[in-house]
N, C-alpha and C. Protein backbone atom coordinates (compact mmCIF):
# COMPACT_ATOMS: atom_id res chain seq x y z
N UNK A 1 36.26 0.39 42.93
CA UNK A 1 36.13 -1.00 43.29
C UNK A 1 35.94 -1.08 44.79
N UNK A 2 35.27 -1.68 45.20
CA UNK A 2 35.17 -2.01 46.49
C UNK A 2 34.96 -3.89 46.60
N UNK A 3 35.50 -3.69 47.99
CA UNK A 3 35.98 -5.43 48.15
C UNK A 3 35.68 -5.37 50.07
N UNK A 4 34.51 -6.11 49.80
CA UNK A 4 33.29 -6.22 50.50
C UNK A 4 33.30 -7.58 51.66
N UNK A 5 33.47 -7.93 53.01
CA UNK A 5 33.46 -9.23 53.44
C UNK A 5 33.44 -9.03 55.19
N UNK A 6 33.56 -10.05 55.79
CA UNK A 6 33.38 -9.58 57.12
C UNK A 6 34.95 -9.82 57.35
N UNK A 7 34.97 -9.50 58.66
CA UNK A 7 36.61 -9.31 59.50
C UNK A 7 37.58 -10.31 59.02
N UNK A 8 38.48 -9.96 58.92
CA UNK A 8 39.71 -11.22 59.08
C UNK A 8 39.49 -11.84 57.50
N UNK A 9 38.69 -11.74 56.84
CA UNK A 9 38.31 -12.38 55.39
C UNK A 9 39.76 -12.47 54.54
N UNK A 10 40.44 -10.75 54.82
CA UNK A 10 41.40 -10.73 53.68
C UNK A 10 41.35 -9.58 52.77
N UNK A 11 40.63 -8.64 53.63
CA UNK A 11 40.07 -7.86 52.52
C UNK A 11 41.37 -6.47 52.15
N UNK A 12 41.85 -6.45 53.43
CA UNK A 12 43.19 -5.07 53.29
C UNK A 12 44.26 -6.31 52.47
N UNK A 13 44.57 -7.50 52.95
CA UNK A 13 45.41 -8.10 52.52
C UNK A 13 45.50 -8.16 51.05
N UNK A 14 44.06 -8.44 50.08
CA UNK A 14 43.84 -8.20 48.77
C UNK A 14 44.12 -6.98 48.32
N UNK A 15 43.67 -5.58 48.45
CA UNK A 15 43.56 -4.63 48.51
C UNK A 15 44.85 -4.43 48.34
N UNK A 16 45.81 -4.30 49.33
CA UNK A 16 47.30 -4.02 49.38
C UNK A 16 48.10 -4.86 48.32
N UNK A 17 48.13 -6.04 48.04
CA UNK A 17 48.23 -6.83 47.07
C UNK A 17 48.55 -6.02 45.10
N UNK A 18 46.69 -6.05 45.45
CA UNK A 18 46.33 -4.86 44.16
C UNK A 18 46.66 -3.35 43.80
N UNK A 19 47.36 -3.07 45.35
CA UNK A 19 47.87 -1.77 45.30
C UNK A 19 49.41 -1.61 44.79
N UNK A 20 49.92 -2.68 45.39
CA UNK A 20 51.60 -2.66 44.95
C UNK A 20 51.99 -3.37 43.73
N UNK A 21 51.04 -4.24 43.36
CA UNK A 21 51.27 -4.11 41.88
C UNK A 21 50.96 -3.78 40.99
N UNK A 22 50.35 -2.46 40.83
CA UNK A 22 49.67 -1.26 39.67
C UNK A 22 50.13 0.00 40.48
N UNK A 23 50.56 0.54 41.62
CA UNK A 23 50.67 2.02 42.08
C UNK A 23 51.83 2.70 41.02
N UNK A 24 52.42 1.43 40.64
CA UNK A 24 53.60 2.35 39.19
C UNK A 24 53.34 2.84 38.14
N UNK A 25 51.65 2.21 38.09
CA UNK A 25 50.74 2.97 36.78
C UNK A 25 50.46 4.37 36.98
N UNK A 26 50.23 4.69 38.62
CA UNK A 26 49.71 6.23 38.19
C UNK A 26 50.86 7.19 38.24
N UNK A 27 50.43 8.48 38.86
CA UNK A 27 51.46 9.46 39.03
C UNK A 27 51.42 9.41 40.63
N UNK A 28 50.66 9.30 41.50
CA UNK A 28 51.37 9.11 42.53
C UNK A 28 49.80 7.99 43.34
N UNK A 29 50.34 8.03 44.59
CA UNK A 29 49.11 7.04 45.50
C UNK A 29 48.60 7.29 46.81
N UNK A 30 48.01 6.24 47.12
CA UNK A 30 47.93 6.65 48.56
C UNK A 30 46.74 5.40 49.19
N UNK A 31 47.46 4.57 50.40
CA UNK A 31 47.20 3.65 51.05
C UNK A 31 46.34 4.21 52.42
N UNK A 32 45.35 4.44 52.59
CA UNK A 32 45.03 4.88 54.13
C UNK A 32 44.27 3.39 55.05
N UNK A 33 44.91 2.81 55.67
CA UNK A 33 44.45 1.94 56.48
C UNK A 33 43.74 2.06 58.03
N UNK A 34 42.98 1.23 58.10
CA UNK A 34 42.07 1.43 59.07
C UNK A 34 41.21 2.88 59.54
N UNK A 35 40.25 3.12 58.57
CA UNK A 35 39.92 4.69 58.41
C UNK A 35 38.94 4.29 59.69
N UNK A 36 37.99 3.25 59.84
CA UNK A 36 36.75 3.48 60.81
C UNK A 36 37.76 3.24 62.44
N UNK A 37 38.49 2.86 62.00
CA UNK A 37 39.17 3.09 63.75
C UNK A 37 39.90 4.18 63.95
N UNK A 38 41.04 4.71 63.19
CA UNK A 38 41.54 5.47 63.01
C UNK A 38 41.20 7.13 63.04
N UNK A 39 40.35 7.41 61.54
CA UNK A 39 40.15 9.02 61.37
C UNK A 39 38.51 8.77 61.52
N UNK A 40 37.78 7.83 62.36
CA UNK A 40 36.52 8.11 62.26
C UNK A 40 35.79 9.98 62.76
N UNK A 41 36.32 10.14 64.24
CA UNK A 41 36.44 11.22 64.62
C UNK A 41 37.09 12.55 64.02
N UNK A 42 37.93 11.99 63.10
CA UNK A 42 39.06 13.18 62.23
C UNK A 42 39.17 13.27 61.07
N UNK A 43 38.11 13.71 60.16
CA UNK A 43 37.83 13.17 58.99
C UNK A 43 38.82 14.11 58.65
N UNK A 44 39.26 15.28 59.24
CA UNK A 44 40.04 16.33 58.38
C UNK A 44 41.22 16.12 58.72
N UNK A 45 42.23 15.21 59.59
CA UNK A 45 43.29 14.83 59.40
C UNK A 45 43.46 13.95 58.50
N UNK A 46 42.57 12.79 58.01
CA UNK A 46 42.09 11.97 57.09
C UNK A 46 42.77 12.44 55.88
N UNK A 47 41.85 13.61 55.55
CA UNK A 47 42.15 14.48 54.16
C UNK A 47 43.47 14.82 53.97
N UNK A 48 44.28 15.40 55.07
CA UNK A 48 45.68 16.03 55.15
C UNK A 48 46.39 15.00 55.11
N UNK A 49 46.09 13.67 55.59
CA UNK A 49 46.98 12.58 55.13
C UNK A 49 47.30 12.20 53.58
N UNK A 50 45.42 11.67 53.01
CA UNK A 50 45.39 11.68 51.49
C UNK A 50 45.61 12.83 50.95
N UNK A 51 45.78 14.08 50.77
CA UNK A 51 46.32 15.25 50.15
C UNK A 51 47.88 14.43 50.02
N UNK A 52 48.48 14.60 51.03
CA UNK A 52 49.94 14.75 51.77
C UNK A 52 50.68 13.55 50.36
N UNK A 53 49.82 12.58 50.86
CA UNK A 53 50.21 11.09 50.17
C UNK A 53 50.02 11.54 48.20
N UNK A 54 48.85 12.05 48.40
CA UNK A 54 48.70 12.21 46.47
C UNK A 54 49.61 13.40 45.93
N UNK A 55 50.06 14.27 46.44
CA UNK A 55 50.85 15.49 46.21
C UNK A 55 52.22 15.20 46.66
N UNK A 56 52.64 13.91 46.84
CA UNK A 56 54.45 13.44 47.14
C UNK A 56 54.69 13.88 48.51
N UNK A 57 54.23 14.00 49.28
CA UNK A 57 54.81 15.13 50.97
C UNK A 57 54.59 16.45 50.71
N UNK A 58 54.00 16.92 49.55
CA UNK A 58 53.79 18.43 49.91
C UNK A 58 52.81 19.03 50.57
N UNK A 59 52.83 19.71 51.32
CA UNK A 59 51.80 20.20 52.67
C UNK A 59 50.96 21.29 51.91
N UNK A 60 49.60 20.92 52.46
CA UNK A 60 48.62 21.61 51.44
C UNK A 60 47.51 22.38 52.74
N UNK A 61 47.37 23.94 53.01
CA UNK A 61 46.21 23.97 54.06
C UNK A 61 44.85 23.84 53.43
N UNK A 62 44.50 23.21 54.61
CA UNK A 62 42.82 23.17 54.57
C UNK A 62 42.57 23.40 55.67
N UNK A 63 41.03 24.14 55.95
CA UNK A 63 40.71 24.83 57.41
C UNK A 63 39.58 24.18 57.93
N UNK A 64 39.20 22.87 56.92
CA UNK A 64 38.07 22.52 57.02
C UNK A 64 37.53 21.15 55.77
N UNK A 65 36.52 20.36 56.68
CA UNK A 65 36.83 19.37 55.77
C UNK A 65 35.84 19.54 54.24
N UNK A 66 34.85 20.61 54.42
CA UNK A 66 34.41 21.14 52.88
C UNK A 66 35.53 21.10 52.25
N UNK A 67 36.40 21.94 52.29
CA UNK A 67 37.67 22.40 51.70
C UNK A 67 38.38 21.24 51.17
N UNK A 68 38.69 20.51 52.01
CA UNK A 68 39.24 19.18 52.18
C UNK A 68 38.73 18.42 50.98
N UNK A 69 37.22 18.41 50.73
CA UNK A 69 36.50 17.83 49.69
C UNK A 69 36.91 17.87 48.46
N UNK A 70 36.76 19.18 48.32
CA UNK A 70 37.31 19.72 47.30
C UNK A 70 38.23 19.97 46.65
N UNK A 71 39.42 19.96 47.75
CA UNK A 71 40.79 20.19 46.94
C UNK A 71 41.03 18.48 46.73
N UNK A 72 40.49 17.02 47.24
CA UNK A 72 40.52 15.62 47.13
C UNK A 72 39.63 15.77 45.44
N UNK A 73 39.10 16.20 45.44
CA UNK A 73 37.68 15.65 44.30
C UNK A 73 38.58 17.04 42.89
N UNK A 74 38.91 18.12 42.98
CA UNK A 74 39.97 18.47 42.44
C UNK A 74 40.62 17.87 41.86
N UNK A 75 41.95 17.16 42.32
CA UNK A 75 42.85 15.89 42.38
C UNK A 75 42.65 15.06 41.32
N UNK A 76 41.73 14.33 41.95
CA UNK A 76 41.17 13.49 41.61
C UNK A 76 40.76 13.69 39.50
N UNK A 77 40.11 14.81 39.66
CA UNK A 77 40.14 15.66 38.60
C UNK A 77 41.12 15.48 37.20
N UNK A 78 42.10 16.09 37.51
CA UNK A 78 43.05 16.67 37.28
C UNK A 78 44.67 15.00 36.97
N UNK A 79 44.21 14.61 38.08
CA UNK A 79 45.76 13.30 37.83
C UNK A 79 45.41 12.05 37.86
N UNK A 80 46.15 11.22 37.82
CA UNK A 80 45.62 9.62 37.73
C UNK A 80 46.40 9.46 38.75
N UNK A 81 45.73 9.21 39.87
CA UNK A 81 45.71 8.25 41.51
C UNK A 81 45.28 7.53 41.57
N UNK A 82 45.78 6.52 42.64
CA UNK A 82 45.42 4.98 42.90
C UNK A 82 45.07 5.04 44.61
N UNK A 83 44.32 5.07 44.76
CA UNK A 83 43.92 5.41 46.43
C UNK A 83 42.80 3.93 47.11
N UNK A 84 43.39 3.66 48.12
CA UNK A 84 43.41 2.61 48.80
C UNK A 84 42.41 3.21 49.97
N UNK A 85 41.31 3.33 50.42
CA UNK A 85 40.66 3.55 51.35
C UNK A 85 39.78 2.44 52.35
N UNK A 86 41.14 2.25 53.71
CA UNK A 86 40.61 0.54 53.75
C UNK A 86 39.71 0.75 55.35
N UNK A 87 39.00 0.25 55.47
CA UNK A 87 37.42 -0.06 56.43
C UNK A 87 37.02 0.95 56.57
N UNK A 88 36.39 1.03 55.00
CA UNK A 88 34.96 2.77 55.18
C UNK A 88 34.24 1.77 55.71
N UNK A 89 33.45 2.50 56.64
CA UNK A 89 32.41 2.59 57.75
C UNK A 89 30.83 2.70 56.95
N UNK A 90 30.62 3.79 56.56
CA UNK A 90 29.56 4.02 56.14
C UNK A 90 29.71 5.25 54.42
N UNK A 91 28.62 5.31 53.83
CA UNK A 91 28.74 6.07 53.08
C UNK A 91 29.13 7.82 53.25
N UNK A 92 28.73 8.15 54.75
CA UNK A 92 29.02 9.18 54.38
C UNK A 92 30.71 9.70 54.68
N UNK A 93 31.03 8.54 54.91
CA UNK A 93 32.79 9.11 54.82
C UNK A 93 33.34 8.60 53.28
N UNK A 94 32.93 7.88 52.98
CA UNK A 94 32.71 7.69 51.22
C UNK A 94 32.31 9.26 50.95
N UNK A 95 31.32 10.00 50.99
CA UNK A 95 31.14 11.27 50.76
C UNK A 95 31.94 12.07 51.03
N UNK A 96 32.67 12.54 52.09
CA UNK A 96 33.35 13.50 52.48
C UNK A 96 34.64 12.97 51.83
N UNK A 97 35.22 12.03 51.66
CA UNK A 97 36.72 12.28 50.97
C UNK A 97 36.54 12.53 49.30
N UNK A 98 35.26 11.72 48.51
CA UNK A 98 35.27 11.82 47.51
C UNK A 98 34.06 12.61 46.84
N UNK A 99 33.53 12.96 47.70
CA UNK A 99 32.14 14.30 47.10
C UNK A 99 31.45 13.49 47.11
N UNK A 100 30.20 13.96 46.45
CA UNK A 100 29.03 13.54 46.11
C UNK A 100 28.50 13.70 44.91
N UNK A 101 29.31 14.59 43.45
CA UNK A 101 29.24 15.24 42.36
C UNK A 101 29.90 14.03 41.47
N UNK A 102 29.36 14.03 40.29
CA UNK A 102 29.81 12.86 39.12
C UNK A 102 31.02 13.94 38.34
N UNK A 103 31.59 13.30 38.30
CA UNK A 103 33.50 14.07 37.73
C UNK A 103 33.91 12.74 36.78
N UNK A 104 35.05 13.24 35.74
CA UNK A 104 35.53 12.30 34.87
C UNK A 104 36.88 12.31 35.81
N UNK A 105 37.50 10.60 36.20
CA UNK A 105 39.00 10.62 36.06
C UNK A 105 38.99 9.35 35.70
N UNK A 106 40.39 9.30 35.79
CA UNK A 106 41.45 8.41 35.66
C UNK A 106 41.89 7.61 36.49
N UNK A 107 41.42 8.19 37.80
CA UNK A 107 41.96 8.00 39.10
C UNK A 107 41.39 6.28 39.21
N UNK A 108 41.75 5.76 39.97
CA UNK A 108 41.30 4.22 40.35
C UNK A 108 40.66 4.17 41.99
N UNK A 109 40.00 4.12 42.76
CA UNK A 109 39.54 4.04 44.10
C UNK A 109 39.30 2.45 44.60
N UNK A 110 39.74 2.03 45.40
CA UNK A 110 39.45 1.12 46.22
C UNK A 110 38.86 0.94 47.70
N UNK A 111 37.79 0.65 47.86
CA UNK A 111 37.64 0.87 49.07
C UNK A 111 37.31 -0.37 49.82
N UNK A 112 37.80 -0.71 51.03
CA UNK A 112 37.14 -2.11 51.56
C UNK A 112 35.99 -2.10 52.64
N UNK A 113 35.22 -3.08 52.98
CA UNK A 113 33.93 -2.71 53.98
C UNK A 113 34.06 -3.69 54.45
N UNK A 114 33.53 -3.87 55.38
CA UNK A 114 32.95 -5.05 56.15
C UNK A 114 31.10 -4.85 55.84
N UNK A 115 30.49 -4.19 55.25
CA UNK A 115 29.42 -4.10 54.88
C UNK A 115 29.24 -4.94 53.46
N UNK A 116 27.84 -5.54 53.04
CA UNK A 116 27.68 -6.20 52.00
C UNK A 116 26.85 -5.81 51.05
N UNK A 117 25.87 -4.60 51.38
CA UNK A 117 24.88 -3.98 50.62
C UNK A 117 25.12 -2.94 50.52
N UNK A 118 26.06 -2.46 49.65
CA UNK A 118 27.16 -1.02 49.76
C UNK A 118 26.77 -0.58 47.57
N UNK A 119 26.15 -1.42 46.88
CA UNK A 119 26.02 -0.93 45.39
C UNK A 119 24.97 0.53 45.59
N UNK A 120 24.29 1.01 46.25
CA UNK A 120 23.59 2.04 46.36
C UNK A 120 25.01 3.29 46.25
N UNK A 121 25.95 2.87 47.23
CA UNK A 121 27.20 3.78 47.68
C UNK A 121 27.62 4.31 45.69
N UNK A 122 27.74 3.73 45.35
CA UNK A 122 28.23 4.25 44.04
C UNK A 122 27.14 4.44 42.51
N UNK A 123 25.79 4.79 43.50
CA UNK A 123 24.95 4.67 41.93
C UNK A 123 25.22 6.39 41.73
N UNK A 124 25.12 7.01 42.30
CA UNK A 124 25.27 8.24 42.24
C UNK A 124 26.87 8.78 41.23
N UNK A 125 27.71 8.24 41.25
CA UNK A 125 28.64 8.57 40.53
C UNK A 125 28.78 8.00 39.22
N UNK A 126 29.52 8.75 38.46
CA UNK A 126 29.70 8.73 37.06
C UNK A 126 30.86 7.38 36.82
N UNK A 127 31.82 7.54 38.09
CA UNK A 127 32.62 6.36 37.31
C UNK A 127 32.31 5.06 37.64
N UNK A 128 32.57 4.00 37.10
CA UNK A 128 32.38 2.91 37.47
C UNK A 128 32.70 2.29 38.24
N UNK A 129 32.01 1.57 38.95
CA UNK A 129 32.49 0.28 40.50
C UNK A 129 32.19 -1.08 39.86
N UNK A 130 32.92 -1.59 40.80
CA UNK A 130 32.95 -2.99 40.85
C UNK A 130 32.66 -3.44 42.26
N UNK A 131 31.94 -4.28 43.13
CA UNK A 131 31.99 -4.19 44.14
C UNK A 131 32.41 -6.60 43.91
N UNK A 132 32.98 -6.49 44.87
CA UNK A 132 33.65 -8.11 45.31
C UNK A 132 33.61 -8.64 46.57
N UNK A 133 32.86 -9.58 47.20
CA UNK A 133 32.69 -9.78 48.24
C UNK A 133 33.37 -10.79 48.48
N UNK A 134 34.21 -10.76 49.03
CA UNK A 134 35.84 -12.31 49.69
C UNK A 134 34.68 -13.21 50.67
N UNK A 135 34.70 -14.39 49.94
CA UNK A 135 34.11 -15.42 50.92
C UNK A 135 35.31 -16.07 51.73
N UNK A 136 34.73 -16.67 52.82
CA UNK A 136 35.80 -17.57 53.84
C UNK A 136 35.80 -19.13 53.08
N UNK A 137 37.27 -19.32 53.38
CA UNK A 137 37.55 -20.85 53.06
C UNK A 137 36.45 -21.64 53.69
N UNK A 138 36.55 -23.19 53.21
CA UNK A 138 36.00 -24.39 54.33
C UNK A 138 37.42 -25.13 54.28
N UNK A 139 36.85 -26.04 55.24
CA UNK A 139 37.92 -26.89 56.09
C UNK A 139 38.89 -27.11 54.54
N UNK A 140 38.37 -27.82 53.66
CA UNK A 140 38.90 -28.28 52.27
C UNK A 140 39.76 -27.29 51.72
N UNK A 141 39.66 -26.16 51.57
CA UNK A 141 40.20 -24.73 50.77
C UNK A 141 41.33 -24.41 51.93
N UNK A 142 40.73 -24.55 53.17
CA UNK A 142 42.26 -24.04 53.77
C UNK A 142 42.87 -25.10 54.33
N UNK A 143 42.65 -26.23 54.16
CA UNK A 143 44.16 -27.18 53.96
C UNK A 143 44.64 -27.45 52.88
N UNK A 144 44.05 -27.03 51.68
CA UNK A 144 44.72 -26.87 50.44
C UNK A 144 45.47 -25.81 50.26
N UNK A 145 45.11 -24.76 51.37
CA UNK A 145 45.66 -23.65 51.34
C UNK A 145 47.09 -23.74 52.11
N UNK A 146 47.18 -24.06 53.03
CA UNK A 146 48.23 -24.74 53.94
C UNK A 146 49.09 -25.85 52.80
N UNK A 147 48.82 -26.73 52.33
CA UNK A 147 49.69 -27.30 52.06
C UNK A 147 50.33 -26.71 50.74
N UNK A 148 49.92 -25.73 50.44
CA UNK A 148 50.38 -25.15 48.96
C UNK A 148 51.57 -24.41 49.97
N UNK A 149 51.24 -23.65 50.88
CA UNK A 149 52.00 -23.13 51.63
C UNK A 149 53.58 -23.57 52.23
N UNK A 150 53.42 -25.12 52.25
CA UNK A 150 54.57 -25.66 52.58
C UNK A 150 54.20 -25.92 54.48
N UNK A 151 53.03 -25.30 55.03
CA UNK A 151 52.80 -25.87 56.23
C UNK A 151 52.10 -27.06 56.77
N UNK A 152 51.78 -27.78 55.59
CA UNK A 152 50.90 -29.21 56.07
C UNK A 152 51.92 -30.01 57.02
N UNK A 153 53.15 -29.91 57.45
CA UNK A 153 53.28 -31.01 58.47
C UNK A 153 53.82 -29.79 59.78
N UNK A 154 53.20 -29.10 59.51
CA UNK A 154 53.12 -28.12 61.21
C UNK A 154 51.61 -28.69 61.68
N UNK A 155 51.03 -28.76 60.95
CA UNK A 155 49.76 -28.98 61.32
C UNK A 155 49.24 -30.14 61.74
N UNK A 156 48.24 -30.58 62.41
CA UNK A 156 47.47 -32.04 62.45
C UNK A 156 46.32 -32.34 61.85
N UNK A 157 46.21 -32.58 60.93
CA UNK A 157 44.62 -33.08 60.05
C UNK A 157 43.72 -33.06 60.97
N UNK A 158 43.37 -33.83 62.01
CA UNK A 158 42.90 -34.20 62.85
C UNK A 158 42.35 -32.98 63.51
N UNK A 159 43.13 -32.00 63.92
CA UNK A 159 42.55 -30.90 64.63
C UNK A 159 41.80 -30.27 63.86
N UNK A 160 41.62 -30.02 62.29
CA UNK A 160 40.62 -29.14 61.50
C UNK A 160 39.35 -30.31 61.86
């Protein structure tokens, strides 16, 4: 699944949402936030994180992020994971954590973008996507949103 929108939309906020209430379905998980700021430069600490996270804390070497590929797409293989991969950048870090080879799992993937023409990213694989693009409120939706909230009298009508 991927869940598609520009900045600030909501898109980790959904994401995380959907993560904590199903991560009790699999056997284990793994949340990695802010990958294009974060491990853009470090795709192979990246991996040692998601290893680390899908294997409970157990420390796994890799010398390299081929390796890295493989023992992720392995995994993946083999157990039912729920993995959260939030602001992929481009496809090819979509490639390097999850291959490029069509595999059967179980596993569930989420990934979020700030990109909107991302269905190419998953024709190549065997399992299925969903891709969801979060539109922004208008003035109407987010003072309905606010007052569901219990904040309509912090606010001034007037200023929206």
């Amino acid at each position: 699944m991927a869940i598609c929108g520009m900045g600030g939309s909501g898109k980790t906020t959904l994401a995380r949402y959907i993560y904590n209430l199903n991560k009790k379905n699999f056997r284990s998980s793994s949340f990695v936030e802010e990958i294009g700021k974060h491990y853009k430069h470090d795709m192979l600490e990246l991996q040692k994180r998601l290893l680390r996270d899908v294997l409970r804390g157990k420390e796994i070497n890799i010398s390299d992020v081929s390796e890295g590929t493989h023992k992720i797409v392995e995994i993946l293989r083999r157990k039912k994971v729920l993995i959260v991969l939030d602001d992929i950048d481009d496809q090819d870090e979509l490639n390097t954590l999850l291959g490029t080879t069509t595999y059967p799992t179980q596993s569930k993937i989420i990934i979020t973008t700030r990109l909107l023409d991302i269905d190419a990213w998953f024709g190549s694989r065997s399992w299925g996507s969903f891709v969801h693009e979060l539109k922004l409120l208008n003035d109407l939706e987010s003072l309905e949103l606010f007052m569901l909230a219990g904040l309509s009298n912090q606010i001034s009508i007037g200023r929206l």
